[in-house]
Protein backbone atom coordinates (compact mmCIF):
# COMPACT_ATOMS: atom_id res chain seq x y z
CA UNK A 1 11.63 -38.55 -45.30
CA UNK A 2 8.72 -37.10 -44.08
CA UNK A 3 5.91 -36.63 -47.48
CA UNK A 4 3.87 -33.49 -46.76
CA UNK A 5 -0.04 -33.93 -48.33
CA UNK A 6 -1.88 -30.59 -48.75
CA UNK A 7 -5.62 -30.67 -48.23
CA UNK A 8 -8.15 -28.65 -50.52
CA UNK A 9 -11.61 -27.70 -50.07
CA UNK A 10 -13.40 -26.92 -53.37
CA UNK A 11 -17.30 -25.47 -52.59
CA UNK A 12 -18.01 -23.31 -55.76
CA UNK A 13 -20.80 -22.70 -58.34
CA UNK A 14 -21.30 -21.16 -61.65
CA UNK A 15 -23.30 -21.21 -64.91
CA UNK A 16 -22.35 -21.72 -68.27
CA UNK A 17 -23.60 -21.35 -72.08
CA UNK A 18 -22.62 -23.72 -74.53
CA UNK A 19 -20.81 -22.21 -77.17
CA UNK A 20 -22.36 -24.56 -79.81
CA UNK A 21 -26.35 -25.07 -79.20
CA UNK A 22 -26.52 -22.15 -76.40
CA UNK A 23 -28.27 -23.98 -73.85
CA UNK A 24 -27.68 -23.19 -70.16
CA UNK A 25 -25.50 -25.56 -67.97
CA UNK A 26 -25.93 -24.20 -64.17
CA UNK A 27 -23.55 -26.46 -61.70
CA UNK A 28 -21.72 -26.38 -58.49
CA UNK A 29 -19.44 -28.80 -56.57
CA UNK A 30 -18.27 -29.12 -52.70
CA UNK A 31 -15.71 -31.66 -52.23
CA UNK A 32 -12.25 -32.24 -50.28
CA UNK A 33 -9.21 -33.93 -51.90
CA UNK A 34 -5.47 -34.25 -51.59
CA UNK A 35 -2.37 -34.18 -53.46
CA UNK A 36 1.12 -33.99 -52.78
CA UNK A 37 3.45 -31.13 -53.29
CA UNK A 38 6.02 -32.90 -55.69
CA UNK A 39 3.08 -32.63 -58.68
CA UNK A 40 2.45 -29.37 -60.56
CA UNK A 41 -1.35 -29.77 -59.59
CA UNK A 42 -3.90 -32.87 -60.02
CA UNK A 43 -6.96 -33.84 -62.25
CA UNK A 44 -9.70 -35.52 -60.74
CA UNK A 45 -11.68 -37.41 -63.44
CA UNK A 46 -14.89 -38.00 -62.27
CA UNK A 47 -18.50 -36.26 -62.82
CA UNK A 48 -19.71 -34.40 -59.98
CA UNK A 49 -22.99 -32.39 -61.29
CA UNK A 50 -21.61 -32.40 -65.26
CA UNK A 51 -18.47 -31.56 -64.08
CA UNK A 52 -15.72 -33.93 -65.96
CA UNK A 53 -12.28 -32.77 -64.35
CA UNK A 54 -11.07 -30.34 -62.26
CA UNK A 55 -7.92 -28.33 -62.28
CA UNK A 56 -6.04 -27.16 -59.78
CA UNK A 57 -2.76 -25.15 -59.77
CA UNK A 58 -0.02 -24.70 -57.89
CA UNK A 59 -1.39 -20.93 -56.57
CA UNK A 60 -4.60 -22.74 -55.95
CA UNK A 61 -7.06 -21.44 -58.23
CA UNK A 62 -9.18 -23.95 -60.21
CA UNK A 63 -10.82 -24.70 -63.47
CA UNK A 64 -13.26 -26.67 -64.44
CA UNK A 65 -13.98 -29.07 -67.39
CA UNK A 66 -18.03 -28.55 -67.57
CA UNK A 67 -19.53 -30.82 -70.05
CA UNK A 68 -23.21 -29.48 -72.27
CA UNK A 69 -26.31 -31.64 -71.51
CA UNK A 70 -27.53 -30.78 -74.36
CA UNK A 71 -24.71 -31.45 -77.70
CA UNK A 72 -22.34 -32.52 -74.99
CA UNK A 73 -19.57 -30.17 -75.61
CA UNK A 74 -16.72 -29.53 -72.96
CA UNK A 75 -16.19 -26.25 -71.62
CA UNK A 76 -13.31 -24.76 -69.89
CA UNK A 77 -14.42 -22.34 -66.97
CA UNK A 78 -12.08 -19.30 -65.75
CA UNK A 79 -9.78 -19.96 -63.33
CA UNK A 80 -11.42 -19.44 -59.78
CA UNK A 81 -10.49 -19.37 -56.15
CA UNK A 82 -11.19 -22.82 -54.60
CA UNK A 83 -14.11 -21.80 -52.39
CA UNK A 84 -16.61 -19.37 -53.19
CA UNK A 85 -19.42 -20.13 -50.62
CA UNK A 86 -21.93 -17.31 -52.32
CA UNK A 87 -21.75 -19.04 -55.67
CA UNK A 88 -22.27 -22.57 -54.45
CA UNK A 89 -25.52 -21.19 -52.53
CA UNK A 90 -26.45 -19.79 -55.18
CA UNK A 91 -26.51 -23.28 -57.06
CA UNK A 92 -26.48 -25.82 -54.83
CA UNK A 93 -30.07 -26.54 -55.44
CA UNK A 94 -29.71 -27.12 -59.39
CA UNK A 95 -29.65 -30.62 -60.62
């Protein structure tokens, strides 16, 4: 039996305040990954540019797990379309 992989590209950008101390957390990420279709989506723990996990469905959108620089808080973004190439332009010069 044949196992199907599906590819995604994630290239998207955003900024954040922290709920707690207010400070300003501006990131964005470009990366490709796989998974297979069996799971209900996949969380990659790494840090890419603060970000601590990403999210992705099954009707490929994706969320974020963004942690604060400053009190190190983790915030949750929206749920977003996997690439957004305005928004990671927008940020891709931000350290």
């Amino acid at each position: 039996m044949e196992i199907k992989k599906r590819i995604n590209v994630i290239m998207q950008g955003g900024c954040m305040i922290c709920p707690l101390c207010h400070s300003q957390k501006k990131w964005k990420i470009k990366r490709d990954f796989a998974y297979y279709p069996h799971q209900c989506g996949i969380a990659v723990e790494d840090e890419i540019n603060g970000i601590e996990n990403i999210f992705v469905s099954a009707d490929n959108k994706v969320r974020f797990i963004i942690c604060c620089d400053t009190c190190k808080v983790a915030m949750e973004t929206d749920s977003m379309e996997l690439i957004n190439k305005e928004n990671y332009e927008k940020y891709k010069d931000e350290k």
